[in-house]
N, C-alpha and C. Protein backbone atom coordinates (compact mmCIF):
# COMPACT_ATOMS: atom_id res chain seq x y z
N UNK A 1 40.55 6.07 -1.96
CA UNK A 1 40.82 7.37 -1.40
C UNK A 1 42.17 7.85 -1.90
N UNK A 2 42.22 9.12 -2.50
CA UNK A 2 43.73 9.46 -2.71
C UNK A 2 44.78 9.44 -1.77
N UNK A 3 45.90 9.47 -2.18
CA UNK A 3 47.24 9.59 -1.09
C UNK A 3 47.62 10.96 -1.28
N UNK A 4 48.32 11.61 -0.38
CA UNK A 4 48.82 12.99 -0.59
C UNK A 4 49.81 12.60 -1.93
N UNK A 5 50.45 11.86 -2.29
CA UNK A 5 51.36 12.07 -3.68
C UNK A 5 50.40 12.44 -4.94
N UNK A 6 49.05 11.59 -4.34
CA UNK A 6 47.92 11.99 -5.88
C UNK A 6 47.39 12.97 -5.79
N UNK A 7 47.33 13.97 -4.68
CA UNK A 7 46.88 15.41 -4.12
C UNK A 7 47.82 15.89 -4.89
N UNK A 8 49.06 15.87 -4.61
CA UNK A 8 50.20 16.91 -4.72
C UNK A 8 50.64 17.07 -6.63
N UNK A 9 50.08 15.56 -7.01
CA UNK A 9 49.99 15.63 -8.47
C UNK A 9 49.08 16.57 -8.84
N UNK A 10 48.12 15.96 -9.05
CA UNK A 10 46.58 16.69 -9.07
C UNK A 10 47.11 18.30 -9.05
N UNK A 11 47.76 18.89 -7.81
CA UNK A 11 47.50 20.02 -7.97
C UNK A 11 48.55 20.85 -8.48
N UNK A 12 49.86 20.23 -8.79
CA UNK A 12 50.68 20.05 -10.02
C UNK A 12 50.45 20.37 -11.55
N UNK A 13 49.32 19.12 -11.16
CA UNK A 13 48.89 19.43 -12.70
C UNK A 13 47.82 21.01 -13.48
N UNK A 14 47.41 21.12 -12.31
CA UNK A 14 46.26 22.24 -12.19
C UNK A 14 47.29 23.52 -12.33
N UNK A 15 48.37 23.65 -11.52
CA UNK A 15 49.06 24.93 -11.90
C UNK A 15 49.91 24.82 -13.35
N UNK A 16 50.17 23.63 -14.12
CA UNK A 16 50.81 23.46 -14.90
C UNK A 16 49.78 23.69 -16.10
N UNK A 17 48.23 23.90 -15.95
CA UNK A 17 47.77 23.72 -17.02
C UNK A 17 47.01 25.11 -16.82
N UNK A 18 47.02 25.73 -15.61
CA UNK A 18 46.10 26.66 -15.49
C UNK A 18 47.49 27.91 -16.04
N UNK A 19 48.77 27.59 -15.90
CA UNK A 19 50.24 28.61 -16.66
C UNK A 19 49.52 28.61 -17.84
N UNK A 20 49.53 27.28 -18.39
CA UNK A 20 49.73 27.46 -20.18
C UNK A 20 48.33 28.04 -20.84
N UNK A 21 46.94 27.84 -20.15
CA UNK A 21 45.90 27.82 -20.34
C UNK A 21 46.18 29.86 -20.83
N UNK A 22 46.13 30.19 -19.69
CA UNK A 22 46.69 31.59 -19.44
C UNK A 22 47.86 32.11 -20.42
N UNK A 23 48.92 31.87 -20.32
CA UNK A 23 49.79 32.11 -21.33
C UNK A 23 49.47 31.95 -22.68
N UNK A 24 49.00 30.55 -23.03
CA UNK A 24 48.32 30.76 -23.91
C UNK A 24 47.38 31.57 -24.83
N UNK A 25 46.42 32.15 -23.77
CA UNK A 25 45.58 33.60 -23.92
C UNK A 25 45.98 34.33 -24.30
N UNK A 26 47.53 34.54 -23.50
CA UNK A 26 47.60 36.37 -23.36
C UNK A 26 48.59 36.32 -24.30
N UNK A 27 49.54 35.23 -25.16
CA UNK A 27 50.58 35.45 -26.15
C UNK A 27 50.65 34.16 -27.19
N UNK A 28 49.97 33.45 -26.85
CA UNK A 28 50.43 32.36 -28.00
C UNK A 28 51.58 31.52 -26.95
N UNK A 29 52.47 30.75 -28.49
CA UNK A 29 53.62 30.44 -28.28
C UNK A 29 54.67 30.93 -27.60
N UNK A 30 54.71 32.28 -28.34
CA UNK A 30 55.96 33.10 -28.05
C UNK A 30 55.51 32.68 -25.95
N UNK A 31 54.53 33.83 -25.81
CA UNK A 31 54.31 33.59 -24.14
C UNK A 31 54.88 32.36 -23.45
N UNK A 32 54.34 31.62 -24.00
CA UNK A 32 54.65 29.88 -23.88
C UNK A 32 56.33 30.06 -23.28
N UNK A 33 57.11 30.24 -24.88
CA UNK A 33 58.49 30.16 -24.30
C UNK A 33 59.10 30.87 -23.80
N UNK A 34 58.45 32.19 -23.59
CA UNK A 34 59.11 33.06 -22.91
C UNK A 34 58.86 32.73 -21.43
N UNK A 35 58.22 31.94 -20.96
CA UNK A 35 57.72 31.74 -19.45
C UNK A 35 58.58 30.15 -19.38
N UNK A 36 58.46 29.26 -19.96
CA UNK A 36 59.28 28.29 -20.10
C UNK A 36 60.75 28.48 -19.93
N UNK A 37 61.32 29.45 -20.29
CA UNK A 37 62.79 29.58 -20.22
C UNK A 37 62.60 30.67 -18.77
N UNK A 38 61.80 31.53 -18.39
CA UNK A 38 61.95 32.44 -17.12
C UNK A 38 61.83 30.78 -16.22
N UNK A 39 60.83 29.85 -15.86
CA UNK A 39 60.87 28.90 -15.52
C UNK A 39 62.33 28.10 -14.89
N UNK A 40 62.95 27.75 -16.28
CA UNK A 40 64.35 27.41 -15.90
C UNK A 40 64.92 28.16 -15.15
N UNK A 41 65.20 29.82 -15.33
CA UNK A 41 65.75 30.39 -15.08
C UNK A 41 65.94 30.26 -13.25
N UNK A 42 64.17 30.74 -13.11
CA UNK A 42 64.52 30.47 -11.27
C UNK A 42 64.70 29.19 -10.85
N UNK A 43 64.45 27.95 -11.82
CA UNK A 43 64.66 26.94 -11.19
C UNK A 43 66.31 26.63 -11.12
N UNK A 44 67.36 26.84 -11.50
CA UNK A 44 68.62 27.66 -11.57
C UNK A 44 68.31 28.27 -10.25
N UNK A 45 68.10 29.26 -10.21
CA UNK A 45 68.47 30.41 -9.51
C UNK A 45 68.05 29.45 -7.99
N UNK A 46 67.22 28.88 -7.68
CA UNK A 46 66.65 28.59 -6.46
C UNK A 46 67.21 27.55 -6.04
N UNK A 47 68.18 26.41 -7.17
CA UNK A 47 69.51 25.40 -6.79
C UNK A 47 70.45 26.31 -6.55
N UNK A 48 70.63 27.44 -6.60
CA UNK A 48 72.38 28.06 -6.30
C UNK A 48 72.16 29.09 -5.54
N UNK A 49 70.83 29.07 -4.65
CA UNK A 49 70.20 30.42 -3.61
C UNK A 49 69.57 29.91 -2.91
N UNK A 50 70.14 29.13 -1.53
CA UNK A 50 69.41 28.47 -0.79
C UNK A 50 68.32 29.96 0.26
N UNK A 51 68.61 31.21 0.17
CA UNK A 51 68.60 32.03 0.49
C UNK A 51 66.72 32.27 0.68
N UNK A 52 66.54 31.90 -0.47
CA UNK A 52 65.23 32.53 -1.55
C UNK A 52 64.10 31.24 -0.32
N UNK A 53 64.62 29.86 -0.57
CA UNK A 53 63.94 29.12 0.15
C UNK A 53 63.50 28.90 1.33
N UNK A 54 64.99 29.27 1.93
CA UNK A 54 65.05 29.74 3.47
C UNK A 54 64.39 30.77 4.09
N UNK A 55 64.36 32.36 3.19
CA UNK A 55 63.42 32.80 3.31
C UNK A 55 61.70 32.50 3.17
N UNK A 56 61.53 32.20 2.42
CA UNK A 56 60.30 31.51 2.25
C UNK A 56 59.29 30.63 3.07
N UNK A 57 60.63 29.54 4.12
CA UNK A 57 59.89 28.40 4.52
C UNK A 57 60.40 29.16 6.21
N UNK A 58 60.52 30.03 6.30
CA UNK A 58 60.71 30.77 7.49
C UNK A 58 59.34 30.75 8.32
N UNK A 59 59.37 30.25 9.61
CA UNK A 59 57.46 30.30 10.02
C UNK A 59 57.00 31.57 10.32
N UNK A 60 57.93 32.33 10.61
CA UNK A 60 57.07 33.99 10.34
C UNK A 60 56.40 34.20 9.06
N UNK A 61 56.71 33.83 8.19
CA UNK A 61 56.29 34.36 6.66
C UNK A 61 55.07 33.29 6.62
N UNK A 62 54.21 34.54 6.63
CA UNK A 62 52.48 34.25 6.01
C UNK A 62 52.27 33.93 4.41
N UNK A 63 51.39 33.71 4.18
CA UNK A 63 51.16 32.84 2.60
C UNK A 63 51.68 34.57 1.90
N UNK A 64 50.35 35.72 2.58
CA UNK A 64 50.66 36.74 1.76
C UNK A 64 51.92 37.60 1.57
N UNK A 65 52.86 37.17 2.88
CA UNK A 65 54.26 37.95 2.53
C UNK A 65 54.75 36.72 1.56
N UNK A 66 55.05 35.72 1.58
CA UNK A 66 55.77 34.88 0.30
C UNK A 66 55.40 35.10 -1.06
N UNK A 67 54.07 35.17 -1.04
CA UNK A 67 53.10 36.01 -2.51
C UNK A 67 53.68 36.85 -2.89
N UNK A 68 54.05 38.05 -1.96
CA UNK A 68 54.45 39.65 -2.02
C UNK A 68 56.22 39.29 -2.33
N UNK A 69 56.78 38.25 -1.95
CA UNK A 69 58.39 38.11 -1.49
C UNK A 69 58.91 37.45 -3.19
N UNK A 70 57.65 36.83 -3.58
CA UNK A 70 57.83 36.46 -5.22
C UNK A 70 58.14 37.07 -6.30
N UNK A 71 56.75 37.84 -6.12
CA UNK A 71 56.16 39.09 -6.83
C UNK A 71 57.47 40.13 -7.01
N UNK A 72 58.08 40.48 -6.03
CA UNK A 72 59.11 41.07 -5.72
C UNK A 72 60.78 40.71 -6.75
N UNK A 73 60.87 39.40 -6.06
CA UNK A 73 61.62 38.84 -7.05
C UNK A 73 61.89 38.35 -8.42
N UNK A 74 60.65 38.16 -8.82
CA UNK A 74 60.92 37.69 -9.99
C UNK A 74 59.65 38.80 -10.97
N UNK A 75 59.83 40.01 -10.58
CA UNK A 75 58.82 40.77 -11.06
C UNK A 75 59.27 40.91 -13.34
N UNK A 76 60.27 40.41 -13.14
CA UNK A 76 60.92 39.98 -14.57
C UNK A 76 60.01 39.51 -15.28
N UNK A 77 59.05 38.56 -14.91
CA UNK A 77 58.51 37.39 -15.45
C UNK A 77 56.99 37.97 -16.09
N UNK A 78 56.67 36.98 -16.85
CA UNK A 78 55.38 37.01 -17.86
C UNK A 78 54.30 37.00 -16.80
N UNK A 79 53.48 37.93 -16.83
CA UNK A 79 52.30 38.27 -16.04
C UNK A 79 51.63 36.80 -15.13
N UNK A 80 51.00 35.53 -16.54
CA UNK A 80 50.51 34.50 -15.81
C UNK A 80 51.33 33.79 -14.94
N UNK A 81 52.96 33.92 -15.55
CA UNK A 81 53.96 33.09 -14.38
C UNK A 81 53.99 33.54 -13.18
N UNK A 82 53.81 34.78 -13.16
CA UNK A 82 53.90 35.57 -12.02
C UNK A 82 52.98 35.22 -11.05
N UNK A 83 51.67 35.23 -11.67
CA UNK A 83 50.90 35.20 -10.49
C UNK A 83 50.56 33.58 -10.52
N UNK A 84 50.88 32.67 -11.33
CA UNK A 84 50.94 30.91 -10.76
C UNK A 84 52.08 31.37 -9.84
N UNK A 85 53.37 31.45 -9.73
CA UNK A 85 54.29 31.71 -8.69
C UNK A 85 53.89 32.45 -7.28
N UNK A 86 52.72 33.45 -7.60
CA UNK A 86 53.12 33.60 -6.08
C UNK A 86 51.93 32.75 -5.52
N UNK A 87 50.27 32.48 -6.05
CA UNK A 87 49.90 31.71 -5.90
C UNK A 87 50.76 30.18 -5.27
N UNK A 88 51.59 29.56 -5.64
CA UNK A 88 52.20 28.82 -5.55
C UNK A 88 53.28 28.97 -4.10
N UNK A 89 53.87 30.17 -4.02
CA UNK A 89 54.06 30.37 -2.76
C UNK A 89 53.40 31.10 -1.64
N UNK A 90 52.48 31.37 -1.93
CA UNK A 90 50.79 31.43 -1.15
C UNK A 90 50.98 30.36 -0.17
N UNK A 91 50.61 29.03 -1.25
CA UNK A 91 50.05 27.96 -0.48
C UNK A 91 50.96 27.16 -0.39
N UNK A 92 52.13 27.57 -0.07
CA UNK A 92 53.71 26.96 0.55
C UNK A 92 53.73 25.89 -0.38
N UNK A 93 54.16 25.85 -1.82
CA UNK A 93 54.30 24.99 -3.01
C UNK A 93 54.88 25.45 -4.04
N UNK A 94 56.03 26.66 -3.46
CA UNK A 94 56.96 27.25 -4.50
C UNK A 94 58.34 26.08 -4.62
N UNK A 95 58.12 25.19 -3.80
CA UNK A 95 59.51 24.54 -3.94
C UNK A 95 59.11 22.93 -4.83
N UNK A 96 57.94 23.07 -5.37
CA UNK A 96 57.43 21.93 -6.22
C UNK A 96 57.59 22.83 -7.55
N UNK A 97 58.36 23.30 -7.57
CA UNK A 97 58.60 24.55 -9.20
C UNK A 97 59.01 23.61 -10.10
N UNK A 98 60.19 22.60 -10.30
CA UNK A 98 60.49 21.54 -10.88
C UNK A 98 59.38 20.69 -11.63
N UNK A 99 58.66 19.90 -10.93
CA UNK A 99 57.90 19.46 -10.96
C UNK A 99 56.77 20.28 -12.15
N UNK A 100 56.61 20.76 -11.67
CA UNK A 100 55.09 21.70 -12.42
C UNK A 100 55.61 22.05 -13.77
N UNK A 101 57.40 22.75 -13.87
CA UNK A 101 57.79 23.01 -15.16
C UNK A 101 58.07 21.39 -16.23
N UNK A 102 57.97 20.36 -15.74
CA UNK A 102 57.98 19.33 -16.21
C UNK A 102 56.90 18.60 -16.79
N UNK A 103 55.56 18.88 -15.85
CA UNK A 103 54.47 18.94 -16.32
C UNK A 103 53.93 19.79 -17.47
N UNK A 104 54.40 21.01 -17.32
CA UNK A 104 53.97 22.14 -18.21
C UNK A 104 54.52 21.64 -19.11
N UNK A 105 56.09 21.46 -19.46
CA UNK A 105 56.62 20.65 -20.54
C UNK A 105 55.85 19.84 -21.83
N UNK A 106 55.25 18.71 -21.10
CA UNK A 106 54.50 17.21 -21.18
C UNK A 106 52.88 18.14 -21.53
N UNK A 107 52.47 19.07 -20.86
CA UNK A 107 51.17 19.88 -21.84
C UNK A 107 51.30 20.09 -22.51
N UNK A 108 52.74 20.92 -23.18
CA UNK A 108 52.87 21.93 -24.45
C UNK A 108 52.77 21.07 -25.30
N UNK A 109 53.74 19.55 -24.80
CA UNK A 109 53.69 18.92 -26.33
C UNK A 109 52.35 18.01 -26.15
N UNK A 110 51.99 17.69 -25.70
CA UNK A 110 50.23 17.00 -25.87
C UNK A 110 49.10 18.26 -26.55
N UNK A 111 48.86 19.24 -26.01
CA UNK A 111 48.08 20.70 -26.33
C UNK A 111 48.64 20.90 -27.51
N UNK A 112 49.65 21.11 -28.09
CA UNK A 112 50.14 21.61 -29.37
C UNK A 112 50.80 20.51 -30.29
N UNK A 113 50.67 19.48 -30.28
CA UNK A 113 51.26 18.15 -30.75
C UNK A 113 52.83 18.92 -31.17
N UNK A 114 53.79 19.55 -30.29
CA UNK A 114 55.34 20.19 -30.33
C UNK A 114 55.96 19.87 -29.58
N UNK A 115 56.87 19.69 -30.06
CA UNK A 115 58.52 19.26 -28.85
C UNK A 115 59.28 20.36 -28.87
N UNK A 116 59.60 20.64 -27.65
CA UNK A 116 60.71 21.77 -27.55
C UNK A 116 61.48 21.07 -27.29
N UNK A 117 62.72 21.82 -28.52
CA UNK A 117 64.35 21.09 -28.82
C UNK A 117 64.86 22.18 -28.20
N UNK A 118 65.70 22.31 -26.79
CA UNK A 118 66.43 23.23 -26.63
C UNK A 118 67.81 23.23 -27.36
N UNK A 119 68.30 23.88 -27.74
CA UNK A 119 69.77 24.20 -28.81
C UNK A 119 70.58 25.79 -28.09
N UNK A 120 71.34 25.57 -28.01
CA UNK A 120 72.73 25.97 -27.18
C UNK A 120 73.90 26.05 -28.04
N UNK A 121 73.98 27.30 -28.93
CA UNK A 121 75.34 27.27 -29.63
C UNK A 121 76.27 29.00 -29.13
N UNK A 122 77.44 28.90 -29.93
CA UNK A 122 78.06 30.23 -29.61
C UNK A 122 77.89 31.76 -30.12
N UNK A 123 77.08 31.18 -31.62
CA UNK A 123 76.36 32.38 -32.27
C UNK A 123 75.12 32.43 -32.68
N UNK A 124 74.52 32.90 -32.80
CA UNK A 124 72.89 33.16 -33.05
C UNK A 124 72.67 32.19 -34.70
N UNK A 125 71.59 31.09 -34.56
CA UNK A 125 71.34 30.25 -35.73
C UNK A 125 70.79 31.20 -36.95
N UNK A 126 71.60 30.62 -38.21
CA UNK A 126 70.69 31.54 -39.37
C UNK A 126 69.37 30.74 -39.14
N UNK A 127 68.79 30.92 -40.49
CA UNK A 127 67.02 30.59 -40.77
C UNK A 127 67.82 28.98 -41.41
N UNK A 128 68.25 29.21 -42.33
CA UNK A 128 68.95 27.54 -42.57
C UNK A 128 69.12 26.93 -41.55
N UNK A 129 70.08 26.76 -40.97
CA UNK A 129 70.29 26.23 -39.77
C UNK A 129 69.39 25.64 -38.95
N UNK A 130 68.34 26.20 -38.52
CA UNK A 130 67.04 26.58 -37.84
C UNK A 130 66.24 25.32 -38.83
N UNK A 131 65.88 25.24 -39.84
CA UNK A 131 65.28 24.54 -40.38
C UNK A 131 65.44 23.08 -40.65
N UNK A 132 66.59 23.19 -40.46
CA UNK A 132 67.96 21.44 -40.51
C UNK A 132 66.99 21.27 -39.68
N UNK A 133 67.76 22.02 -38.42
CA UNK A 133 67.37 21.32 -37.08
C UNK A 133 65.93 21.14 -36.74
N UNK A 134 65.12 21.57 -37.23
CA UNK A 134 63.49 21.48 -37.26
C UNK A 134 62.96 20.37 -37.83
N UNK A 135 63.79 20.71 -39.15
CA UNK A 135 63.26 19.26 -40.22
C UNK A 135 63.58 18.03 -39.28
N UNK A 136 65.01 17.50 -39.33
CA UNK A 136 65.89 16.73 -38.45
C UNK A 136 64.62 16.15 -37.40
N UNK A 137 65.08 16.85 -36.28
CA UNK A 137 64.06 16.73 -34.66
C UNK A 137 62.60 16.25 -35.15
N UNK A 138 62.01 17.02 -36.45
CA UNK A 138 60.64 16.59 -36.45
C UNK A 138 60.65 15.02 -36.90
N UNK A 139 61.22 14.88 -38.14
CA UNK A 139 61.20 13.46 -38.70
C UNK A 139 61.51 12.00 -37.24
N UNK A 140 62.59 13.18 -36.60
CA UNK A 140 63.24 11.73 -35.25
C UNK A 140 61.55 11.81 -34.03
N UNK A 141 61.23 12.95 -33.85
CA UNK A 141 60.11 12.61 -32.46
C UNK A 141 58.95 13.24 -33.39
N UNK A 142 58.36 12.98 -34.66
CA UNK A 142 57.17 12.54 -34.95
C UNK A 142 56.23 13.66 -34.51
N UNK A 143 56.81 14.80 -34.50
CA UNK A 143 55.89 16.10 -34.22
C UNK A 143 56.54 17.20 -34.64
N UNK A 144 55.73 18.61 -34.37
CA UNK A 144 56.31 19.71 -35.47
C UNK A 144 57.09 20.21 -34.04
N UNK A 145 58.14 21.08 -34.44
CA UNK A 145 59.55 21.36 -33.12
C UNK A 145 59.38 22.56 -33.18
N UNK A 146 59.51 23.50 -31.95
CA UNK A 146 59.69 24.45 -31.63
C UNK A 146 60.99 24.32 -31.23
N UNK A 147 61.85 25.47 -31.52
CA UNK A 147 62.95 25.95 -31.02
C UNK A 147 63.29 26.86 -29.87
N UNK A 148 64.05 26.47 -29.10
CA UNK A 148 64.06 27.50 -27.65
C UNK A 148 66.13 27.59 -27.71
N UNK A 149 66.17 28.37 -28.38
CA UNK A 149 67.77 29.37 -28.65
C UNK A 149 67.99 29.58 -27.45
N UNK A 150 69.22 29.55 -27.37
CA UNK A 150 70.37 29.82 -26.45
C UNK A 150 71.90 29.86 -26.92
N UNK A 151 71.95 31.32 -26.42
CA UNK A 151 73.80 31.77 -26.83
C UNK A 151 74.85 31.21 -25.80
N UNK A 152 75.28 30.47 -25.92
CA UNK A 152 76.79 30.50 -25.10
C UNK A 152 77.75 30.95 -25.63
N UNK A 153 78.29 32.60 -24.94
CA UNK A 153 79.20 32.59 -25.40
C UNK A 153 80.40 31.86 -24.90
N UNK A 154 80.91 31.12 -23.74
CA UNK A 154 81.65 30.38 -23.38
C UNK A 154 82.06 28.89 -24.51
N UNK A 155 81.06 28.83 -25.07
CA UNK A 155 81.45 27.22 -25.91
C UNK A 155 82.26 28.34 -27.25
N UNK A 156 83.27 26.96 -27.77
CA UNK A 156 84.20 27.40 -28.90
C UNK A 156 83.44 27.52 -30.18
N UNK A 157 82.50 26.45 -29.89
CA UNK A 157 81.93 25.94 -30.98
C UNK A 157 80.70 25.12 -31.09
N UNK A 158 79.91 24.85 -32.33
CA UNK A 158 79.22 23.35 -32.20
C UNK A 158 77.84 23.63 -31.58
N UNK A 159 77.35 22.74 -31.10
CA UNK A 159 76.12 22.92 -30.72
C UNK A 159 75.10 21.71 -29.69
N UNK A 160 75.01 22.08 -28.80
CA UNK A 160 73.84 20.90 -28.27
C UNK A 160 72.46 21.16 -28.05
N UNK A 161 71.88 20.04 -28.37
CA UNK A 161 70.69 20.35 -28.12
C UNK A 161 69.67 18.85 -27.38
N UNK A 162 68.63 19.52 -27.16
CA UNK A 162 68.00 18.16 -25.81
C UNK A 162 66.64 18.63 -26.22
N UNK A 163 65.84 17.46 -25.94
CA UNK A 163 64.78 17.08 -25.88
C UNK A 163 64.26 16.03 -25.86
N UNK A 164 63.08 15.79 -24.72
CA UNK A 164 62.67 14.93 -24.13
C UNK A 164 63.53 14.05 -23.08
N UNK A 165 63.98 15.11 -22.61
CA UNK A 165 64.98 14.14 -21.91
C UNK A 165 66.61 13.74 -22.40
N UNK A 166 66.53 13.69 -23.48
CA UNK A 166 67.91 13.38 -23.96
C UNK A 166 68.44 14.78 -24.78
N UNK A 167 69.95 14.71 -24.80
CA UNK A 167 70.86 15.51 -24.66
C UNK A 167 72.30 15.12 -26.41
N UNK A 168 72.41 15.37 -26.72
CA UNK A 168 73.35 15.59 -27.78
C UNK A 168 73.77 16.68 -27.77
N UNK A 169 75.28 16.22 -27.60
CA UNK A 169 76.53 17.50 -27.29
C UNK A 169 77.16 17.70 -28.24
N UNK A 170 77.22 18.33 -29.24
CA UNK A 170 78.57 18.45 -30.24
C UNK A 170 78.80 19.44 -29.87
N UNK A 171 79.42 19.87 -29.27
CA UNK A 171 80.15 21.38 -29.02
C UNK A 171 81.82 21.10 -29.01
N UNK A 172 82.63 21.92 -29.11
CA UNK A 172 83.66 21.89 -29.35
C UNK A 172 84.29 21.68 -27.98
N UNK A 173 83.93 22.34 -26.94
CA UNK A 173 84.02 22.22 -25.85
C UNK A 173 84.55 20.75 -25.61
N UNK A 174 83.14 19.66 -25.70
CA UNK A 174 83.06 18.27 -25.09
C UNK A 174 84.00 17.48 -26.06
N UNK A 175 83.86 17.60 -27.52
CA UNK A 175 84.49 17.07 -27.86
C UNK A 175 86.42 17.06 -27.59
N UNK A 176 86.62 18.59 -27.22
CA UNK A 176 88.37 18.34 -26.74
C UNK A 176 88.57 18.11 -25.51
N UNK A 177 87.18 17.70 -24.53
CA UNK A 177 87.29 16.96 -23.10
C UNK A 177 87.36 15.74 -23.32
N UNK A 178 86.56 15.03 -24.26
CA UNK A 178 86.97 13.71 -24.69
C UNK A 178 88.56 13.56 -25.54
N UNK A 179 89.01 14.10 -26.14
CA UNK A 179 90.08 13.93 -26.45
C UNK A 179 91.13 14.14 -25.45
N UNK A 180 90.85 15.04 -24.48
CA UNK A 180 91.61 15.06 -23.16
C UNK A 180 92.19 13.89 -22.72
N UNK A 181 91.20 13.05 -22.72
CA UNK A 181 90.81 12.19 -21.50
C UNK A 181 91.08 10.69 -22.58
N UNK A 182 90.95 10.70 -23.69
CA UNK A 182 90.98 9.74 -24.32
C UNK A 182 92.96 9.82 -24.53
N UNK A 183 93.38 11.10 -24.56
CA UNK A 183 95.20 11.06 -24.18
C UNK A 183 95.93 10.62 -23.00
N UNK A 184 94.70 11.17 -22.06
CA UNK A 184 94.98 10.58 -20.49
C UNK A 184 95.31 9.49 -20.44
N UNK A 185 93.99 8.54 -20.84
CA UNK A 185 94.32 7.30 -20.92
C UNK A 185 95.19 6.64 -21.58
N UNK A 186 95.85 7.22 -22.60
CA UNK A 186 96.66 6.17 -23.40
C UNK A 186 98.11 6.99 -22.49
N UNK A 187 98.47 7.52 -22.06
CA UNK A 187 100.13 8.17 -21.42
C UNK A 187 99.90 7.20 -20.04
């Protein structure tokens, strides 16, 4: 007999595949990452807005005002995210958002044999650049890489990028925090 953790997977997995299934449809890739990064975005937004949750898990609020309270908020977003989201806070399971974008993750690259390398620099990558890092990432995780760009303008320099979990920082930033700290220690 299942346990509610294999329920709560199960239906995890169903919104994680029924996003991409959909996205898939209506844009390709591009859709893909454009809902992948809105994804992060509220999952961000919903660690630094206890507000959004509180509202939400309020016992006045019916499945269809949280639906409507989504819809509302994040009306930003790619059509299928939208309506897995309010679906999702429908059936009081907007706060398993983590989860599902992790799953969705773990589809894209099984469904499309691709790894998304997120990369984080201070100016927009040429097409060279772009291709290092493609070539690079593909030869190390054994599949073809999608790129998911990101500007900081706050970093000096340099660049990090992550995937699968792991993280490589060269930014100029980390590296003169380590030198900070590597002076600290020796005074």
């Amino acid at each position: 007999m299942p346990t509610n953790r294999h329920i709560a997977k199960a239906e995890a997995d169903l919104y994680a595949s029924t996003l991409l299934d959909a996205l898939n449809e209506a844009g390709g890739m591009d859709a893909i990452m454009a809902a992948r990064s809105q994804m992060e975005t509220i999952i961000a937004y919903n660690r630094s807005h206890a507000e959004l949750g509180e509202a939400l898990g309020h016992q006045s609020m019916t499945g269809d005002a949280r639906a409507e309270l989504i819809k509302k908020v994040f009306a930003f977003c790619e059509p299928a995210l939208l309506s897995v989201l309010a679906v999702m806070a429908e059936r009081d399971d907007f706060d398993r958002l983590s989860i599902v974008y992790n799953i969705f993750n773990d589809q894209i690259a099984k469904k499309f044999n691709v790894n998304v390398v997120d990369v984080v620099t201070r100016v927009a990558l040429d097409d060279h650049l772009r291709d290092v890092i493609k070539r690079k990432a593909g030869a190390d995780l054994g599949t073809d890489i999608v790129l998911n760009e990101a500007i900081d303008p706050n970093m000096l320099g340099g660049i990090i990028m992550s995937a699968n979990g792991q993280r490589i920082d060269a930014s100029v930033n980390t590296l003169l925090d380590n030198a900070r700290t590597a002076l600290k220690k020796n005074n």
